[in-house]
Each structure stands twice: as structure tokens, then as C-alpha cells.
C-alpha atoms as a PDB file:
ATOM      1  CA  UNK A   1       9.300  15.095 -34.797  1.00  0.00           C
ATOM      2  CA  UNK A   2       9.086  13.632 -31.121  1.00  0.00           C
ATOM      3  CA  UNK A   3       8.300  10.164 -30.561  1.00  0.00           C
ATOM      4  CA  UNK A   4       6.399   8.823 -27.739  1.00  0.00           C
ATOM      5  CA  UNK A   5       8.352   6.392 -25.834  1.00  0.00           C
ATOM      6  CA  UNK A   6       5.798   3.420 -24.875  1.00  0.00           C
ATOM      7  CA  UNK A   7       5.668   3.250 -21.423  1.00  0.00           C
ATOM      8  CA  UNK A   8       6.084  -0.418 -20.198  1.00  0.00           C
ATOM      9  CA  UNK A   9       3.471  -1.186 -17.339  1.00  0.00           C
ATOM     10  CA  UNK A  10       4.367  -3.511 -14.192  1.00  0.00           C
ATOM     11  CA  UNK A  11       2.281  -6.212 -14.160  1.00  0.00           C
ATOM     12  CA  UNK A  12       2.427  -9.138 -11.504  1.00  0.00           C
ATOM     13  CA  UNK A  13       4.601 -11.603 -13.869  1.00  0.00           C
ATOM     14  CA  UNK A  14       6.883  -7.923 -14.124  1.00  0.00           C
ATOM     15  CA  UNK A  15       7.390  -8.378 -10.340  1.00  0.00           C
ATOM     16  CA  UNK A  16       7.747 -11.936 -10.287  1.00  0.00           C
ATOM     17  CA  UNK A  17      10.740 -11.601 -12.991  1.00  0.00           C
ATOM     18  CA  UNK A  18      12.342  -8.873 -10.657  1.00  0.00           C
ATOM     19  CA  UNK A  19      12.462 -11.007  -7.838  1.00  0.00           C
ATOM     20  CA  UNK A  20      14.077 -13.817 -10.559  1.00  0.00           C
ATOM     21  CA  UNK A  21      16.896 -11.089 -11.479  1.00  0.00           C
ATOM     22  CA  UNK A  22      17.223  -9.756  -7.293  1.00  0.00           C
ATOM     23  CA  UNK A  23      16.055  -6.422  -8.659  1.00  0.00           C
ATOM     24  CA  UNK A  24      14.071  -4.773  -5.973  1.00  0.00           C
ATOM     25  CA  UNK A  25      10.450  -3.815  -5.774  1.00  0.00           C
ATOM     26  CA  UNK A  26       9.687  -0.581  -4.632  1.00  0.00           C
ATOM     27  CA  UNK A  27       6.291   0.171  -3.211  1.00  0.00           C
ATOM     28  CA  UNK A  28       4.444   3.386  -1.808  1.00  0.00           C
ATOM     29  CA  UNK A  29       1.078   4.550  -1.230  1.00  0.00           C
ATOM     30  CA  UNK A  30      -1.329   6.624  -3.031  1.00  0.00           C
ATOM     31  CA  UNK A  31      -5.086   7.968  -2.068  1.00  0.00           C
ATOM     32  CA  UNK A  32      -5.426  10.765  -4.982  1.00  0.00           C
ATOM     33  CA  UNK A  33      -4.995  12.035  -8.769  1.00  0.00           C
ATOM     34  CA  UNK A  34      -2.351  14.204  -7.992  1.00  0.00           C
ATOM     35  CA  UNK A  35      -0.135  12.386  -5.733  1.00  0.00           C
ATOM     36  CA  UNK A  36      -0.256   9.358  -7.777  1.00  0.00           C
ATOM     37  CA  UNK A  37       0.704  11.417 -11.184  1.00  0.00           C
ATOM     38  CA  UNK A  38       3.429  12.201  -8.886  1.00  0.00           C
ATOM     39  CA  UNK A  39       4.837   8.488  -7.736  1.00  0.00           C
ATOM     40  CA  UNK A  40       4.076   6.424 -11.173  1.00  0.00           C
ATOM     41  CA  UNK A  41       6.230   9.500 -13.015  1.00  0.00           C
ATOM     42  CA  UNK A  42       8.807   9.189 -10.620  1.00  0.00           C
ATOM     43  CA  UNK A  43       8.672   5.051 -11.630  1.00  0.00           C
ATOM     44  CA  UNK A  44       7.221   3.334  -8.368  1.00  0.00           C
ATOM     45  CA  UNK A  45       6.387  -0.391  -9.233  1.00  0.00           C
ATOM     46  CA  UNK A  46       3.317  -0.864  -6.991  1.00  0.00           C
ATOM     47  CA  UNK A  47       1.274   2.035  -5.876  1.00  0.00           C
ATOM     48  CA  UNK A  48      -0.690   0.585  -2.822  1.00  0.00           C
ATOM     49  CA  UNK A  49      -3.990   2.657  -2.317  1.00  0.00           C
ATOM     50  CA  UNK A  50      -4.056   1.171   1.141  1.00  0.00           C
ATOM     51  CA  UNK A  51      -6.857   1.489   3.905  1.00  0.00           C
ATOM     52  CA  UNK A  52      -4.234   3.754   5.714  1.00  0.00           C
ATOM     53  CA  UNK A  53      -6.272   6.510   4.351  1.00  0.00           C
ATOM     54  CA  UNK A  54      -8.686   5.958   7.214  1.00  0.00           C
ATOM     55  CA  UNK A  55      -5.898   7.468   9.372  1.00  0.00           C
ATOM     56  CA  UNK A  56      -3.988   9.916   7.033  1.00  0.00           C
ATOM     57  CA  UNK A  57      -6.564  11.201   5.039  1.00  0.00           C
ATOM     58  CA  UNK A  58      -9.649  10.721   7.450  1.00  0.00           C
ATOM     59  CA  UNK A  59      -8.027  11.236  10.537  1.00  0.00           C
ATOM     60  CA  UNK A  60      -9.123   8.153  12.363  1.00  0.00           C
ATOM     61  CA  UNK A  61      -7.581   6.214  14.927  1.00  0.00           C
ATOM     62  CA  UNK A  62      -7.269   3.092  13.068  1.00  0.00           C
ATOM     63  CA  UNK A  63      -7.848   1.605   9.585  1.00  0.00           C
ATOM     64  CA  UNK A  64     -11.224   0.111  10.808  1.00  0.00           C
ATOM     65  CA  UNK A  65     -13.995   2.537   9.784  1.00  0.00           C
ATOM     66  CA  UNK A  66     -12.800   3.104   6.003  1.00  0.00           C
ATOM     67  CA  UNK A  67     -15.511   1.753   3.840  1.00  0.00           C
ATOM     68  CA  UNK A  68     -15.854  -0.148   0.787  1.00  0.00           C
ATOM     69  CA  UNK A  69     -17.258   3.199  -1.247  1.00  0.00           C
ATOM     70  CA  UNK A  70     -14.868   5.093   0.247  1.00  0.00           C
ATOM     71  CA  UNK A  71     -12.028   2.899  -1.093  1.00  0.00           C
ATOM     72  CA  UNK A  72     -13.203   3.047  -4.557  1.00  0.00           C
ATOM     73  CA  UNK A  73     -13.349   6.659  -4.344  1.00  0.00           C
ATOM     74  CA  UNK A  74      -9.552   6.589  -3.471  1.00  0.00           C
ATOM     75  CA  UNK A  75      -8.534   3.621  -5.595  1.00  0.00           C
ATOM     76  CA  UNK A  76     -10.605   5.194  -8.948  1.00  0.00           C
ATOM     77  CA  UNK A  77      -8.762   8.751  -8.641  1.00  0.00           C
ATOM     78  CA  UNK A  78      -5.073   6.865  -8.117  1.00  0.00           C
ATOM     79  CA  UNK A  79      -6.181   4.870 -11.641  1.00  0.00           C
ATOM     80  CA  UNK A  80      -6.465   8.074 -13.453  1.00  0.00           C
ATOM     81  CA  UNK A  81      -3.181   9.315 -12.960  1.00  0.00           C
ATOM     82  CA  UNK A  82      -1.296   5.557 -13.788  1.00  0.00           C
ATOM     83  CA  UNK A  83       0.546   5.165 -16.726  1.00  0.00           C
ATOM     84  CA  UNK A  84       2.735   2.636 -15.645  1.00  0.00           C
ATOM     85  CA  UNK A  85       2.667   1.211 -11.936  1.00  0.00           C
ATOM     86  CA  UNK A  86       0.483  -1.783 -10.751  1.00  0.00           C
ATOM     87  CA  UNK A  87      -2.302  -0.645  -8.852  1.00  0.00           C
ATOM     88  CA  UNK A  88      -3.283  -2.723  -5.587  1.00  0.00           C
ATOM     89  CA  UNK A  89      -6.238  -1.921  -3.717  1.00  0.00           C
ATOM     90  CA  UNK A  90      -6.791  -2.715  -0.141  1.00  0.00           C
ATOM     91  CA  UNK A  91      -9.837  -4.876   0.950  1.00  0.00           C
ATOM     92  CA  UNK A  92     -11.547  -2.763   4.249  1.00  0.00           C
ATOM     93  CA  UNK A  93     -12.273  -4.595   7.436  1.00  0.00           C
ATOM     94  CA  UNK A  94     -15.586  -6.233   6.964  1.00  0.00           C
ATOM     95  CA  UNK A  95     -15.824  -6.545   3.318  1.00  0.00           C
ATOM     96  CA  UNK A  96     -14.280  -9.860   3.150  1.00  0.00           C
ATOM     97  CA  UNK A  97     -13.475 -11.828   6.265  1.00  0.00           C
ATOM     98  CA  UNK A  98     -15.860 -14.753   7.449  1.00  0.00           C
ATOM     99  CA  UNK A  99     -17.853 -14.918   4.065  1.00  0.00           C
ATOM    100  CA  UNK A 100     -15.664 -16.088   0.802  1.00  0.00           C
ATOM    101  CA  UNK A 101     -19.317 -14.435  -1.637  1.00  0.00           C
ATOM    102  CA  UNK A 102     -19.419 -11.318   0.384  1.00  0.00           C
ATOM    103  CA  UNK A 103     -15.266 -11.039  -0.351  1.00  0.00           C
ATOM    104  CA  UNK A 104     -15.451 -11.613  -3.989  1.00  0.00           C
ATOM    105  CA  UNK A 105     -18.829  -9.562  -4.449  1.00  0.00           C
ATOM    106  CA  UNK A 106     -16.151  -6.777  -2.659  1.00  0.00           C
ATOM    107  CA  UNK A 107     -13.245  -7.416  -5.030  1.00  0.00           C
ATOM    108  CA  UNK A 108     -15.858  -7.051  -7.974  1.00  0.00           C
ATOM    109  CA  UNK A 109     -16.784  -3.863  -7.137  1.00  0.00           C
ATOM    110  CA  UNK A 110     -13.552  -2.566  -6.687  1.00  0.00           C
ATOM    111  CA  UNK A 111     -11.946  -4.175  -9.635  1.00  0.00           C
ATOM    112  CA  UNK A 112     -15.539  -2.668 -12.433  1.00  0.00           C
ATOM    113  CA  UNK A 113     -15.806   0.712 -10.429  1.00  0.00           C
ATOM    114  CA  UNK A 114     -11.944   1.579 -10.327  1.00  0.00           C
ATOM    115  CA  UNK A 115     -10.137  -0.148 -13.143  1.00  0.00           C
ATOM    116  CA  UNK A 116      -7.831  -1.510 -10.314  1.00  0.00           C
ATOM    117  CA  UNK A 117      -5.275  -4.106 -11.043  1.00  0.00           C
ATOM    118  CA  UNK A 118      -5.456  -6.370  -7.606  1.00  0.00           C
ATOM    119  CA  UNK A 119      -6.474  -6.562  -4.351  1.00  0.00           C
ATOM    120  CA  UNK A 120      -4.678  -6.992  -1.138  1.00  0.00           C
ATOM    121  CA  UNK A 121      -6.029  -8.936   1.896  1.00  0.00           C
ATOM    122  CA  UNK A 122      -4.607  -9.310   5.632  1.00  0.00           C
ATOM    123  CA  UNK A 123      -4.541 -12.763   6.908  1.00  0.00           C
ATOM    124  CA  UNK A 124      -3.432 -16.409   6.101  1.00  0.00           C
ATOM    125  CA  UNK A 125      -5.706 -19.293   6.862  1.00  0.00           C
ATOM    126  CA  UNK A 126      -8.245 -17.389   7.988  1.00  0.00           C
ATOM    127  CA  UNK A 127      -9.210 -16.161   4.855  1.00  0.00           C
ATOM    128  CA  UNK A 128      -8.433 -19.136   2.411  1.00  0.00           C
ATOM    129  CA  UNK A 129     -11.735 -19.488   1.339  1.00  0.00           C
ATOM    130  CA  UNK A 130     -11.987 -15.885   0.622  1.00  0.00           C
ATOM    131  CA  UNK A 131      -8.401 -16.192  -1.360  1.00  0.00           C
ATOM    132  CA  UNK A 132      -9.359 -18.773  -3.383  1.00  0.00           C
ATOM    133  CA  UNK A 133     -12.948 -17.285  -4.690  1.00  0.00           C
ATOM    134  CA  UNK A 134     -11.299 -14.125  -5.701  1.00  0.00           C
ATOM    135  CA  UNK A 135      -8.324 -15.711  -7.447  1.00  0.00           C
ATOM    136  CA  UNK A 136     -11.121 -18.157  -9.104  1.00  0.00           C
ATOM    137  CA  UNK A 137     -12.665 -14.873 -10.430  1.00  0.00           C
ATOM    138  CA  UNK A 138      -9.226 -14.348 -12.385  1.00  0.00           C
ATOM    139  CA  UNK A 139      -8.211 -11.151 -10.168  1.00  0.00           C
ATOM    140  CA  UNK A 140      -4.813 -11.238  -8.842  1.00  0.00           C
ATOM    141  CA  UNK A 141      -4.251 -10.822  -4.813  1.00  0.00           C
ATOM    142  CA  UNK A 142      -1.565  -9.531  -2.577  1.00  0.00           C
ATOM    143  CA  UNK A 143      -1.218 -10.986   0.761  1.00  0.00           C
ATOM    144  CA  UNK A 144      -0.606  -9.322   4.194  1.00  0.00           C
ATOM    145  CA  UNK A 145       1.135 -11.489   7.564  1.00  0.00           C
ATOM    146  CA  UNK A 146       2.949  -9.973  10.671  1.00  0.00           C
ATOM    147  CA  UNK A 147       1.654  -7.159  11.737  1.00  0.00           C
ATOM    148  CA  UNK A 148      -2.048  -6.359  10.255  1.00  0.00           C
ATOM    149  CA  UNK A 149      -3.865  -3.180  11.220  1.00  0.00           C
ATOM    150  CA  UNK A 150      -7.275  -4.220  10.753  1.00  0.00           C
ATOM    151  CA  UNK A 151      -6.738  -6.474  14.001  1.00  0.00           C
ATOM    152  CA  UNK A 152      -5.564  -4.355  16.072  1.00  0.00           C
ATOM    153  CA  UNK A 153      -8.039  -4.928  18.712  1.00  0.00           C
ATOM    154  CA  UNK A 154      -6.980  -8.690  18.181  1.00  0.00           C
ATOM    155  CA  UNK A 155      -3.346  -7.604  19.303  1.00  0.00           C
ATOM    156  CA  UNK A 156      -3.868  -4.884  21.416  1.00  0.00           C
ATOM    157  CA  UNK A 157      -0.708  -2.989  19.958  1.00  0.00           C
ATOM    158  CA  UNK A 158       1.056  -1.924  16.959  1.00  0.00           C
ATOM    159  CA  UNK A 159       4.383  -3.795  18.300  1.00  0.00           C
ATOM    160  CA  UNK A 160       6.328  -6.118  16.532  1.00  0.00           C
ATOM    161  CA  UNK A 161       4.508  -9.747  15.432  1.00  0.00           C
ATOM    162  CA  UNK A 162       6.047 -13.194  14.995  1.00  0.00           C
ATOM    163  CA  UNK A 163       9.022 -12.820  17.599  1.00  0.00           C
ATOM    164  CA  UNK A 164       7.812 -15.913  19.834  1.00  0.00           C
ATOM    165  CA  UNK A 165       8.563 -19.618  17.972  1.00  0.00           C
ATOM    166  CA  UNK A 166       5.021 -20.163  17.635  1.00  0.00           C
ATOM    167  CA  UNK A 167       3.604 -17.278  16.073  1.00  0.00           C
ATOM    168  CA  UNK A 168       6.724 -17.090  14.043  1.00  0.00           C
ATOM    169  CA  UNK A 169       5.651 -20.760  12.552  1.00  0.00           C
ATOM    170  CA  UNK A 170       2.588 -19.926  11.519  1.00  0.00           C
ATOM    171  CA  UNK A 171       3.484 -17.336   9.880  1.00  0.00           C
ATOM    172  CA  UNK A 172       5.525 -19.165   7.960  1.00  0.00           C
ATOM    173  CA  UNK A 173       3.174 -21.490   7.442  1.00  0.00           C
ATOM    174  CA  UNK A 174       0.565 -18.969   6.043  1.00  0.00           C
ATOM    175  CA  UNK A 175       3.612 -17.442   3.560  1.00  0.00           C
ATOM    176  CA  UNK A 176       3.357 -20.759   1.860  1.00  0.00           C
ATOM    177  CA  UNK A 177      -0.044 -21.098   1.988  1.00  0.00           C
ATOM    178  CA  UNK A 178      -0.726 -18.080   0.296  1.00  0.00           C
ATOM    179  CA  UNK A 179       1.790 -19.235  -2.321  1.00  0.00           C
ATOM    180  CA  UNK A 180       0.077 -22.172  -3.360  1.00  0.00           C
ATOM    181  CA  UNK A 181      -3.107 -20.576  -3.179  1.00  0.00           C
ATOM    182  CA  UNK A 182      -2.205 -18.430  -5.873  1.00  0.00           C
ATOM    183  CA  UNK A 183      -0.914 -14.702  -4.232  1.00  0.00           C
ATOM    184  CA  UNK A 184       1.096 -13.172  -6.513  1.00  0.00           C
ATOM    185  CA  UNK A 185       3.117 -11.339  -3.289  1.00  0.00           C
ATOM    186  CA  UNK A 186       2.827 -10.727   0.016  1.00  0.00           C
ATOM    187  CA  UNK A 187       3.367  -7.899   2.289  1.00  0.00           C
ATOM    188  CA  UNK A 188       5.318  -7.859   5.439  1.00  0.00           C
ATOM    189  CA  UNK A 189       4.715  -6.122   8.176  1.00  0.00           C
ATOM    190  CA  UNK A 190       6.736  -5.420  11.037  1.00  0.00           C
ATOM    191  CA  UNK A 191       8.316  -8.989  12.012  1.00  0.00           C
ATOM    192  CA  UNK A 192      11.987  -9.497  13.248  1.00  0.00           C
ATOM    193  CA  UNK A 193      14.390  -8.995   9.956  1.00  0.00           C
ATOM    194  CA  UNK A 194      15.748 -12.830  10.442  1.00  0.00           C
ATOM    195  CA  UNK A 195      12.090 -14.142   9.899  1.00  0.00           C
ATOM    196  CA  UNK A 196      11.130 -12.000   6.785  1.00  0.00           C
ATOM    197  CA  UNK A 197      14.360 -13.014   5.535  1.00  0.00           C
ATOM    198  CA  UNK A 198      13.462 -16.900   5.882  1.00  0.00           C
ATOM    199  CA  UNK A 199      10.557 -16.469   4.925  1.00  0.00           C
ATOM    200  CA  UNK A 200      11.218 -14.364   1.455  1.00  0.00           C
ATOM    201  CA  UNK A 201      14.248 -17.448   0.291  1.00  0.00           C
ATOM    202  CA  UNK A 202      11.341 -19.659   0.636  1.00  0.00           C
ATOM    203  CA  UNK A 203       9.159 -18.253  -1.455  1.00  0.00           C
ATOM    204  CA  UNK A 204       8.806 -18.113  -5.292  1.00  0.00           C
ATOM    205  CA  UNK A 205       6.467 -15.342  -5.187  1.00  0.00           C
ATOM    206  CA  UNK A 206       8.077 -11.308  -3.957  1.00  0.00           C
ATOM    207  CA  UNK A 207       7.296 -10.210  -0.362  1.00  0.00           C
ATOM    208  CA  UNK A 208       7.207  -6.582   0.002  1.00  0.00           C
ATOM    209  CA  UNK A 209       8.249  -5.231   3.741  1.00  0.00           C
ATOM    210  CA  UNK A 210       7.149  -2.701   5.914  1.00  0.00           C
ATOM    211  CA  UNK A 211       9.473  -2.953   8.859  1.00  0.00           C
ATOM    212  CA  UNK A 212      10.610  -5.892   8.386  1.00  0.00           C
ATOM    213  CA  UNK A 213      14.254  -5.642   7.116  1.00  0.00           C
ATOM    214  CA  UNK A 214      16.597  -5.322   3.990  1.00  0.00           C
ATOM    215  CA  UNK A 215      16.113  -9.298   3.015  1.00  0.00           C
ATOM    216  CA  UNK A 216      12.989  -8.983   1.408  1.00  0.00           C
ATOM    217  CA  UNK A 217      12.151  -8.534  -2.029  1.00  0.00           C
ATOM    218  CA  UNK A 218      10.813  -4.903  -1.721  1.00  0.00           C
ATOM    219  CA  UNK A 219       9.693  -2.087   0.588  1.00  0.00           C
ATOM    220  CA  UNK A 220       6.787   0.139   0.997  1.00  0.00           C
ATOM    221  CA  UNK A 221       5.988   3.036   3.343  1.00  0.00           C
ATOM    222  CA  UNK A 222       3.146   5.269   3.659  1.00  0.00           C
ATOM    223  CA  UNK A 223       4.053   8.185   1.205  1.00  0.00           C
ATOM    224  CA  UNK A 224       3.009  10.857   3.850  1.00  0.00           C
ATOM    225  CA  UNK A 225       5.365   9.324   6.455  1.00  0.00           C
ATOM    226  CA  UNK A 226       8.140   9.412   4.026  1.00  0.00           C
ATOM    227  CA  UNK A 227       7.450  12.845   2.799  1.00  0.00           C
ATOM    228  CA  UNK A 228       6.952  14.786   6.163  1.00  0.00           C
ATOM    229  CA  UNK A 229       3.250  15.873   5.783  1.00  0.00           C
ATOM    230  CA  UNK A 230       2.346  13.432   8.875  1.00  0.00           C
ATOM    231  CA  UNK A 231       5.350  14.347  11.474  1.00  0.00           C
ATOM    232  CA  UNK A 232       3.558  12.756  14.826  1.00  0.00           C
ATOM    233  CA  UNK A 233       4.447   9.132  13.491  1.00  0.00           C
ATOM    234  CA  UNK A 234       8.035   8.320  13.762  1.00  0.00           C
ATOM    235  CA  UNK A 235       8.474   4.620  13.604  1.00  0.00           C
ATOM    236  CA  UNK A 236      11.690   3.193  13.635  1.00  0.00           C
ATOM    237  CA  UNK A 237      11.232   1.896  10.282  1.00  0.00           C
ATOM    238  CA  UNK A 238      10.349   5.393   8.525  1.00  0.00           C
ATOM    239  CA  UNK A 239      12.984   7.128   7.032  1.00  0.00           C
ATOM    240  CA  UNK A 240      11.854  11.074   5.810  1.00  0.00           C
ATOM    241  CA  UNK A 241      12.945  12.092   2.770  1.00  0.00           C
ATOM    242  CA  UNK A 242      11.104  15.776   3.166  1.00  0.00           C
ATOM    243  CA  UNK A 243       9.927  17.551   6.001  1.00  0.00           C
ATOM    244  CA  UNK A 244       6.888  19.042   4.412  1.00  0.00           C
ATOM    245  CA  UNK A 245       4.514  19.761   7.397  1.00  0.00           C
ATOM    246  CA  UNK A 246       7.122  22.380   7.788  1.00  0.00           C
ATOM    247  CA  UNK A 247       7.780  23.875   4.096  1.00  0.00           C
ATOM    248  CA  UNK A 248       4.361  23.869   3.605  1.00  0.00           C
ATOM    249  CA  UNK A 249       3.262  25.695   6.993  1.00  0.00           C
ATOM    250  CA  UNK A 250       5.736  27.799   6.205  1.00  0.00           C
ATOM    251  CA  UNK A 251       4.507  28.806   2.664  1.00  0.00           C
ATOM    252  CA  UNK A 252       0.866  29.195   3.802  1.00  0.00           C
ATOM    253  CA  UNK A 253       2.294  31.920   6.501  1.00  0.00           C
ATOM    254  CA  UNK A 254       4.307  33.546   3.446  1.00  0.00           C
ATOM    255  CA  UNK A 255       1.092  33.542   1.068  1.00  0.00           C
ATOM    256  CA  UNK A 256      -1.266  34.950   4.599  1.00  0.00           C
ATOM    257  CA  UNK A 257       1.077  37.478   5.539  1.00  0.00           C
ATOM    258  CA  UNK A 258       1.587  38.448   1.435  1.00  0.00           C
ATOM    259  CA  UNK A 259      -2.513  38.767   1.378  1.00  0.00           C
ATOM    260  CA  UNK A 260      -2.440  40.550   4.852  1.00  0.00           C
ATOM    261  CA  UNK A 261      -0.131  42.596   3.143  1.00  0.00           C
ATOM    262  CA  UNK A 262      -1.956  43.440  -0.252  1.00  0.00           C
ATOM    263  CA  UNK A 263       1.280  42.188  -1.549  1.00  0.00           C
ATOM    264  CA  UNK A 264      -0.368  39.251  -3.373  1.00  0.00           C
ATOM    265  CA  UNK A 265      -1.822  39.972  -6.141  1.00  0.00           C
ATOM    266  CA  UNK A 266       1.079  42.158  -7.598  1.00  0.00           C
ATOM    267  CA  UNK A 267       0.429  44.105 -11.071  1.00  0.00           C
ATOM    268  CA  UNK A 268       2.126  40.802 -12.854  1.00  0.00           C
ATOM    269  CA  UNK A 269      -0.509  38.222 -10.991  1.00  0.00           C
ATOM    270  CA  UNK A 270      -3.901  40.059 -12.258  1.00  0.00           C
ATOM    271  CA  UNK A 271      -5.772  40.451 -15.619  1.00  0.00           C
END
């Protein structure tokens, strides 16, 4: 008789205990049922479904014009495949910056319409007011300081943040804000390696980075960048684990040529 092994699920006090032991978190992306089904059997701790599906699934420029609907859409369809990774769900651009009712009425939606487990949020001062009326509703957040996409036009480039003493400060500054606010983590983005490394022994809570060194408590990459499928982006941060832009072009030309061919269907693939 087989016996189903419970499966344990991460939760944010899960995380919090891993950065207790120095166990790394590890972190990835997700946008769909099947990829997800994919990553949370693997055993991925956090599966981000991040606003970065305005460029790799959508095709846009930046993470700007993804909206609120369309992030449920992704963030319901990564639920459905979860038996065991937390589930964070970017906030878009304009659902939640300058007005702390229109941010939680946001977070609501996402949190009833996806059966997500938190929500992430770019910014550190800024957005206290927004931080604090989401965490008052009882739903956990993940913050976001360096580098943060949906200000792009703010910054005028996707280089490296923080590397100048002031910026660098209040950045630091915003890590423990965000802390006593209530975040249960916070994602780094692309700051010098020395910084995120300050920054993560000061904090109770696990920072997750994205180009920004080995001192942190965890990574995450986009899961098409590390897989291959998007092979124009080639930050020095990426590693590739698969080139599959390639295999896959190359399969598609196998299974064209086999159809060209009247090779495919054989006798064996037919009723």
C-alpha cells in the first residue's frame, strides 16, 4: 500500500527559520500552470509570479504596462500547480503607489481572486503608508530596494543602484524600515555585493538577491533567463542552466520537416 508523504509548505516563519539555521532561500519565477508544476516539484521555496511577465511573456519593453487583471490571471494559474512553495505576487505600477486604500483594495483582489500567499512591493519610504495598510489587513509583504523596474524612467537605466554613499544610506535606511514595518523579506536588486551583504547581517528578516552577491540570504532569477528560452538578455548576474531557445527551435524544425515529410504520423502515432 503506498503512503502519501505530506508535503510540508514554506510559509514566511519557514523562511525566517532558514535564515536562523544559514540555510539558503532559493527563489524563481513563475507566470503559468505548467511551469510552476515544474519549479514547486523540483522544491523552489518562493515562486515569485513577478511583473516581469510584461517583458517575457508580453513582450514589452518594461514592466510598466502589466495590469492588475492581468496579474491575477498569472498569479491564479501558478496557485494551481503549488503544492508546496510560497507564492508571492507582484503589485503592478499604479496599483499601489501614492494611495495606501487604492494599494490594499489591490492586494485584496489579488490575495480572494488567486489564493496567493503575499505580495511584493518596490520601494521604501515611499510607500510606508501603503506597507502598513496591507500588513494591517493580515497579508504578508515582500519588499523590493536597489534596483526597481517599475522606475525605470526615474533612473534612466537598468545599471547598478546604491554605489554612491548617499543612495547607499538610504537604502539602508529603507531595509530597516521595512523591517519594523512588518516585511517578512526583501528583495535585492542589483546593488554592489559589499552593501547587500551589510545590509542582510542587519536584518532579522531574509533578503533575497538578484545581482546583488553571495551574502544574502537567497537568490532569484527570472526562470526564462536561467533556462535559455530568452537568449537576448545576458546580464552578468544570469547564469544558464539550459539553452532552450535552441533545443526547442531545433525540435520544431525536426517535427516541420517530419510533417513536410509525411513522416509524422507513423502507423504507431494514429488510431
Amino acid at each position: 500500500m503506498s503512503v502519501n508523504k505530506e508535503v510540508k509548505r514554506i510559509t514566511t516563519h519557514v523562511l525566517q527559520a532558514m535564515k536562523a539555521r544559514h540555510e539558503k532561500i532559493s527563489m524563481l519565477t513563475a507566470y503559468d500552470f505548467s511551469m510552476a508544476r515544474i519549479l514547486d516539484d523540483a522544491g523552489i521555496d518562493v515562486l515569485l509570479v513577478g511583473d516581469s511577465a510584461s517583458n517575457v511573456m508580453a513582450g514589452h519593453e518594461t514592466t510598466l504596462p502589466i495590469t492588475l487583471d492581468q496579474m491575477i490571471y498569472h498569479a491564479s494559474s501558478v496557485v494551481r500547480a503549488v503544492n508546496r512553495s510560497l507564492v508571492v505576487v507582484d503589485l503592478p505600477f499604479g496599483s499601489y503607489q501614492g494611495n495606501s486604500k487604492h494599494a490594499l483594495d489591490s492586494t485584496i483582489r489579488i490575495m480572494k481572486e488567486s489564493g496567493a500567499h503575499a505580495v511584493k512591493l518596490e520601494g521604501g519610504v515611499e510607500i510606508k503608508e501603503s506597507i502598513v495598510r496591507i500588513l494591517s489587513a493580515g497579508v504578508p509583504v515582500m519588499g523590493h530596494l536597489g534596483l526597481t523596474p517599475q522606475s525605470i524612467y526615474k533612473f534612466g537605466t537598468y545599471t547598478v543602484r546604491a554605489r554612491e554613499e548617499e543612495e547607499a544610506e538610504k537604502l539602508i535606511a529603507d531595509a530597516q524600515l521595512l523591517q519594523e514595518l512588518g516585511c517578512f523579506a526583501i528583495v535585492l536588486e542589483k546593488i554592489p555585493a559589499h552593501l547587500a551583504k551589510q545590509v542582510s547581517e542587519n536584518l532579522v528578516i531574509p533578503t533575497i538577491g538578484i545581482g546583488a552577491g553571495p551574502d544574502v540570504d537567497g537568490q532569484v532569477l527570472v526562470t526564462h533567463d536561467l533556462l535559455g528560452i530568452t537568449k537576448d538578455f545576458q546580464p552578468r548576474f544570469l547564469r544558464r542552466y539550459l539553452e532552450l531557445f535552441e533545443e526547442i527551435k531545433v525540435a520544431v524544425e525536426s517535427y516541420i520537416k517530419d510533417v513536410r515529410t509525411g513522416d509524422f504520423p507513423n502507423e504507431k502515432e494514429q488510431y
